[in-house]
C-alpha atoms as a PDB file:
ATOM      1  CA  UNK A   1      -0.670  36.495  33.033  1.00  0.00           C
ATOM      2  CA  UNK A   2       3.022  36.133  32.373  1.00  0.00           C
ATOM      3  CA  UNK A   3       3.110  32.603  32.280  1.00  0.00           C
ATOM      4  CA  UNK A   4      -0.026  32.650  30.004  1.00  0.00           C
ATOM      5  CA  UNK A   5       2.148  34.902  27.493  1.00  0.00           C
ATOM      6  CA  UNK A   6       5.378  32.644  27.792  1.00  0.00           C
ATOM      7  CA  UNK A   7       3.196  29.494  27.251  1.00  0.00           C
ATOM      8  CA  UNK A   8       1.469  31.048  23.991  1.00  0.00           C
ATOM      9  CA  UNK A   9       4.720  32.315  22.563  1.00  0.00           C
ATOM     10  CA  UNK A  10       6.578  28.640  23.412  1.00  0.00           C
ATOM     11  CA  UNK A  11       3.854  26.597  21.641  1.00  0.00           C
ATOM     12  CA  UNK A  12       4.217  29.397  18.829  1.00  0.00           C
ATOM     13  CA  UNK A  13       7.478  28.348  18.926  1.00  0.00           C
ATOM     14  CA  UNK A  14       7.177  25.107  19.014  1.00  0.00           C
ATOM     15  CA  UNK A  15       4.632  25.029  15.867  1.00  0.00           C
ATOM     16  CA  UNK A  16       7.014  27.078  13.837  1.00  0.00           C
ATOM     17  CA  UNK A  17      10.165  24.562  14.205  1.00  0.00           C
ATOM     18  CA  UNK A  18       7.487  21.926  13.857  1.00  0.00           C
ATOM     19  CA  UNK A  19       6.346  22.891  10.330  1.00  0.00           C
ATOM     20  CA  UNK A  20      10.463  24.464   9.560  1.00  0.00           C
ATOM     21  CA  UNK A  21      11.605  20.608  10.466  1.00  0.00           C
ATOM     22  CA  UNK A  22       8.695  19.171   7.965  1.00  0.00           C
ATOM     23  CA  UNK A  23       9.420  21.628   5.248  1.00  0.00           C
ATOM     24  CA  UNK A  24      13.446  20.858   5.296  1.00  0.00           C
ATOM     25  CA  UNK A  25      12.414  16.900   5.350  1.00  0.00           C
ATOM     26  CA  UNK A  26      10.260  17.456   1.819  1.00  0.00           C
ATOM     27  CA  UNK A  27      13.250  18.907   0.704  1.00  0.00           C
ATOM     28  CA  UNK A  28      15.907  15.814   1.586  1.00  0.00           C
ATOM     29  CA  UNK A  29      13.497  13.530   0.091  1.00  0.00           C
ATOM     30  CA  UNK A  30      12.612  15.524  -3.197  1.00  0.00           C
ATOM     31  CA  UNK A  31      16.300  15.811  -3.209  1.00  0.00           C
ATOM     32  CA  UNK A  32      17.292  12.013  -2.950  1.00  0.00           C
ATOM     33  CA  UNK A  33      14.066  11.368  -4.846  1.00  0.00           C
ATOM     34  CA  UNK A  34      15.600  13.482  -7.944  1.00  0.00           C
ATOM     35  CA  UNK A  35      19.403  13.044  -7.065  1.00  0.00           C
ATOM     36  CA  UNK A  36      20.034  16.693  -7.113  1.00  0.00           C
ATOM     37  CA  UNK A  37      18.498  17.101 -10.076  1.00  0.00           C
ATOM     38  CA  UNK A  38      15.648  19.340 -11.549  1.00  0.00           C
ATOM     39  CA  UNK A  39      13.137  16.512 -13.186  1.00  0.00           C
ATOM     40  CA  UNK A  40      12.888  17.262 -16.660  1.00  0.00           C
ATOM     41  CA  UNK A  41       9.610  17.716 -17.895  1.00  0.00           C
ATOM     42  CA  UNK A  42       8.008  14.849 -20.296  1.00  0.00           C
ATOM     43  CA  UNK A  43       5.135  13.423 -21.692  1.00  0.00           C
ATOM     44  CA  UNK A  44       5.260  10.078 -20.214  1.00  0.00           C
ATOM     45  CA  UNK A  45       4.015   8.300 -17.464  1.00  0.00           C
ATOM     46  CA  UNK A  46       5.430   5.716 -15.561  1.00  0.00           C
ATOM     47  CA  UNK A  47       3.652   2.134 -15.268  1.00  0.00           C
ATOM     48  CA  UNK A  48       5.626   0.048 -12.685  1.00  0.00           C
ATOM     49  CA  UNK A  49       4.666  -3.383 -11.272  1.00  0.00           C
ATOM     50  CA  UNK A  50       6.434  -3.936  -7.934  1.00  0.00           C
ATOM     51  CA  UNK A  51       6.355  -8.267  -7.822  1.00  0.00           C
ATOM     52  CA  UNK A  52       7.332 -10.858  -5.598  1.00  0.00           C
ATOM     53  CA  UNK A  53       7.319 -13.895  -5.654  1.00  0.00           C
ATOM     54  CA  UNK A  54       5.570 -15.046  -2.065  1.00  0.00           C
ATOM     55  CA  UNK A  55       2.904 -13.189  -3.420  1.00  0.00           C
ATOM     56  CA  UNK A  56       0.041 -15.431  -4.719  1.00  0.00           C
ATOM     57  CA  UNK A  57      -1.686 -12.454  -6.405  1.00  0.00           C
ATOM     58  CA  UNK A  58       1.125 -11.497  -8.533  1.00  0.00           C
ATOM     59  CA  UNK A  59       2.115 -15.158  -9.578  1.00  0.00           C
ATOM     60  CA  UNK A  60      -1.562 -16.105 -10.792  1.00  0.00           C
ATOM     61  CA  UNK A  61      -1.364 -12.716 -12.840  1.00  0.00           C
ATOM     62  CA  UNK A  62       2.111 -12.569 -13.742  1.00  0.00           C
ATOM     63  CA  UNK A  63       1.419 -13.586 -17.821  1.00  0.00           C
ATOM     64  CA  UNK A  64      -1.268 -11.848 -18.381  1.00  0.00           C
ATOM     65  CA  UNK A  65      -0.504  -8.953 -17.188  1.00  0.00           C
ATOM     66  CA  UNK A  66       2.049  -9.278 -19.678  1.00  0.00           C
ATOM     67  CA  UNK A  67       0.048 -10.639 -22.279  1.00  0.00           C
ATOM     68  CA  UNK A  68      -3.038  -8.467 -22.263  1.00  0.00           C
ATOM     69  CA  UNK A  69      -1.251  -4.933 -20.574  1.00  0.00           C
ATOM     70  CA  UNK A  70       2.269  -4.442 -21.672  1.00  0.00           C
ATOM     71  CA  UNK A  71       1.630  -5.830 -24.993  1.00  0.00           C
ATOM     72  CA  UNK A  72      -1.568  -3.760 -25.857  1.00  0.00           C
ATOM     73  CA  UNK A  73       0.791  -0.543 -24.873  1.00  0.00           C
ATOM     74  CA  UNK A  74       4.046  -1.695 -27.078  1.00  0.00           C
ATOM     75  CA  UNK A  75       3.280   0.880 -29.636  1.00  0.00           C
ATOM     76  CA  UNK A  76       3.379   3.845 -27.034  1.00  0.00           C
ATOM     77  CA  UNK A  77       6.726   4.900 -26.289  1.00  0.00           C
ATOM     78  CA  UNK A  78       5.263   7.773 -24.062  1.00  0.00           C
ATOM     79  CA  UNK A  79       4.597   4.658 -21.236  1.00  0.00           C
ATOM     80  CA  UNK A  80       7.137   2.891 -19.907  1.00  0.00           C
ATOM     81  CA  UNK A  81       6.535  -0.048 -18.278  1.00  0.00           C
ATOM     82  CA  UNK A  82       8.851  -1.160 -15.702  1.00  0.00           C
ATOM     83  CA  UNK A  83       9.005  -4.379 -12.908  1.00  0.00           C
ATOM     84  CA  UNK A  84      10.507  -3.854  -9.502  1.00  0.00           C
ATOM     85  CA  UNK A  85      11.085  -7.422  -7.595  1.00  0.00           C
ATOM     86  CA  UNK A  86      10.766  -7.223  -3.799  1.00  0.00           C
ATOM     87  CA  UNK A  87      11.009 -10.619  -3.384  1.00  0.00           C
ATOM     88  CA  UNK A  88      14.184 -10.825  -1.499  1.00  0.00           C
ATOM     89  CA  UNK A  89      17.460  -8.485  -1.291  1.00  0.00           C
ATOM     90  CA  UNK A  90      19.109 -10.623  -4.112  1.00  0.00           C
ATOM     91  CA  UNK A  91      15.885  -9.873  -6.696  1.00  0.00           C
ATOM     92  CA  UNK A  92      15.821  -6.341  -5.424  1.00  0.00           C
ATOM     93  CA  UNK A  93      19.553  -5.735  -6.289  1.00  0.00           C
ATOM     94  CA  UNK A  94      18.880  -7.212  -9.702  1.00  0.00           C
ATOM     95  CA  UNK A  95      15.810  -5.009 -10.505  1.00  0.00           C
ATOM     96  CA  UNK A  96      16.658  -1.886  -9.103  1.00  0.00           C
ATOM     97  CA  UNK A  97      18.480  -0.659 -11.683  1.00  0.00           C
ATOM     98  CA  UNK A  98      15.828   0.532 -14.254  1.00  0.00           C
ATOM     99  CA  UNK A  99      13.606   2.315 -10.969  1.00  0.00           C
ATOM    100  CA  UNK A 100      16.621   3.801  -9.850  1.00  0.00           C
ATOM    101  CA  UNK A 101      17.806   5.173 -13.580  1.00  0.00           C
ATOM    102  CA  UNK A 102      13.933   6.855 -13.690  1.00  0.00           C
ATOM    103  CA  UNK A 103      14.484   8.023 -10.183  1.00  0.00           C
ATOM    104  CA  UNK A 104      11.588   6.144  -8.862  1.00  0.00           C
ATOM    105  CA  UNK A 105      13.805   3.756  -6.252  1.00  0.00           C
ATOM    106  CA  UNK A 106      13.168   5.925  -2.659  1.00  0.00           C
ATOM    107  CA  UNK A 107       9.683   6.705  -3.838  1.00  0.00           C
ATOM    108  CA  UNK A 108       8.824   2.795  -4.586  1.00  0.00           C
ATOM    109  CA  UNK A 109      10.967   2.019  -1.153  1.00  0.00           C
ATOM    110  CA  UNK A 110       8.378   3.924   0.795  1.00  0.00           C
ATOM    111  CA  UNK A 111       5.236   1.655  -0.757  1.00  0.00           C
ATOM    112  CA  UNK A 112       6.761  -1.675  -0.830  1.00  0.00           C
ATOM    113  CA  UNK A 113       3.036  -3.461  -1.838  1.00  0.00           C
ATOM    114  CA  UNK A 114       4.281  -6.992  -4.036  1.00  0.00           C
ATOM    115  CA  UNK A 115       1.229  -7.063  -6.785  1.00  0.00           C
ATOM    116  CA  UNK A 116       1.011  -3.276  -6.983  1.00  0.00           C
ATOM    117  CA  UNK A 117       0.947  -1.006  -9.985  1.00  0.00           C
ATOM    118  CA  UNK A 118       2.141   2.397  -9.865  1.00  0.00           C
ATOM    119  CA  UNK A 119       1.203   4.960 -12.250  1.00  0.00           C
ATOM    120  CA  UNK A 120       3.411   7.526 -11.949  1.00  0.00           C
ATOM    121  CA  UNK A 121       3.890  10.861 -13.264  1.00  0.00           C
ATOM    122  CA  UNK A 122       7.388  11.585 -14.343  1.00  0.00           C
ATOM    123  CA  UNK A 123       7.331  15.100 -13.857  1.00  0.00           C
ATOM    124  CA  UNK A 124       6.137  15.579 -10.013  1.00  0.00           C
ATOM    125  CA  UNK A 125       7.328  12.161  -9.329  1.00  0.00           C
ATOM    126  CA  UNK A 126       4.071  11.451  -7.820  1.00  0.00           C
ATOM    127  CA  UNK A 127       2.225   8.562  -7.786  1.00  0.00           C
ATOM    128  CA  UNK A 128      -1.162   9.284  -9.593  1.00  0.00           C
ATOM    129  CA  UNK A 129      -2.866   5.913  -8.850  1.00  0.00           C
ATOM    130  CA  UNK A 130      -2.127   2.408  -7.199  1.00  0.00           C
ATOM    131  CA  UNK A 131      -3.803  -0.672  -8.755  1.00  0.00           C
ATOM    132  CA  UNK A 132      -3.744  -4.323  -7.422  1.00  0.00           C
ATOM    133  CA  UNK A 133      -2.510  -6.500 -10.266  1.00  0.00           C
ATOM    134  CA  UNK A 134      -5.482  -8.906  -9.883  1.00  0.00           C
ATOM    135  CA  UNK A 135      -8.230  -6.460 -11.758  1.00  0.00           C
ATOM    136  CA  UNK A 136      -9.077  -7.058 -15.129  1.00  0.00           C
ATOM    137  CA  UNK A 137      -6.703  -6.531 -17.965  1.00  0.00           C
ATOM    138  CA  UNK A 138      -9.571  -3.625 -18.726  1.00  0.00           C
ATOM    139  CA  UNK A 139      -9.507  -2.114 -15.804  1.00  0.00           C
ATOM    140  CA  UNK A 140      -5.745  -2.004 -15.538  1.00  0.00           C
ATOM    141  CA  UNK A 141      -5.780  -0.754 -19.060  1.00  0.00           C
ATOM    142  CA  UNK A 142      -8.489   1.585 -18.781  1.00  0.00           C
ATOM    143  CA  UNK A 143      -6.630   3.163 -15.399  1.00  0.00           C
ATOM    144  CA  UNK A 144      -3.252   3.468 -17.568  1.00  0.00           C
ATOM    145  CA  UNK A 145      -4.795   5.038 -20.701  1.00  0.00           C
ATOM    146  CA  UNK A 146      -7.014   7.426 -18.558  1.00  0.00           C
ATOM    147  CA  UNK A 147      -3.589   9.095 -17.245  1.00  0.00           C
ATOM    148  CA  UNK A 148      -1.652   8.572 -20.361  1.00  0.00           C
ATOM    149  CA  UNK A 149      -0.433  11.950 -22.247  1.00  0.00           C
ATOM    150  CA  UNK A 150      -2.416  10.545 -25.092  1.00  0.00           C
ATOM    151  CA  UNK A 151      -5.564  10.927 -22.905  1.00  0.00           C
ATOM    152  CA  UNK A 152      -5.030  14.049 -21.665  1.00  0.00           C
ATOM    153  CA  UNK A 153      -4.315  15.504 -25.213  1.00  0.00           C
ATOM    154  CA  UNK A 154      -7.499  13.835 -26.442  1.00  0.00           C
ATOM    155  CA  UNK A 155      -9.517  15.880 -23.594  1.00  0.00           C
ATOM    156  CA  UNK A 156      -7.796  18.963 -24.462  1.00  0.00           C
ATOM    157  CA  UNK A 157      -8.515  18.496 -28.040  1.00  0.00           C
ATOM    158  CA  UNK A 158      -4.711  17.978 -29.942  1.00  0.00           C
END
């Protein structure tokens, strides 16, 4: 009976530091993830296309994504658009900059996917969806616009 009791409260125990351990790593990461800082809230939303170029995907797509997505956004400053090159250390250290300045660079480290779009909410610094690069410029655009601040005014009736 005693050893039933010490077993019980040892994997009590055990589950507590368990879920304590979890809990402080959230915290490291939402702490490099933000630098220290508090996110400021905005009405944005993040659009970034992680490239390479080994990836066939992303170099038959390349222009038009361009072309048909970026373009049709230019006259929303609430999205920006931003490219992340994982195509080798060298293209990395050249592209980093811009994810890093948004605060996106561990977050974008941990889903390394070359022909990937994030769509990414500024203010959580979650990712809200993940689109291949190879769907049609419509479905890419009607993903983006569908968690665009625009959209979500629109359904709330601004």
């Amino acid at each position: 009976m005693k050893n039933s009791k010490r077993t019980i409260i040892a994997n009590l125990l055990a589950v507590i530091s368990f879920f304590t351990f979890i809990t402080a790593n959230v915290n490291a990461q939402n702490a490099e993830t933000f630098d220290g800082k508090e996110p400021k809230t905005t009405n944005s939303l993040y659009v970034v296309l992680q490239r390479s170029d080994m990836c066939e995907m992303m170099n038959d797509n390349y222009t038009r994504w361009n072309t048909e997505v970026v373009n049709y956004y230019s006259d929303r400053p609430s999205i920006v658009f931003l490219s992340y090159d994982i195509t080798d250390e060298n293209t990395i250290d050249a592209t980093k900059t811009d994810v890093q300045n948004y605060g996106l660079l561990y977050l974008l480290n941990a889903n390394k996917a070359p022909g990937r779009v994030f769509l990414i909410d500024p203010n959580h610094q979650q990712i809200v969806n993940m689109l291949d690069v190879h769907l049609t410029s419509e479905e890419l655009k009607d993903a983006i616009s569908k968690e665009s601040p625009y959209h979500e005014q629109a359904e709330a009736g601004f």
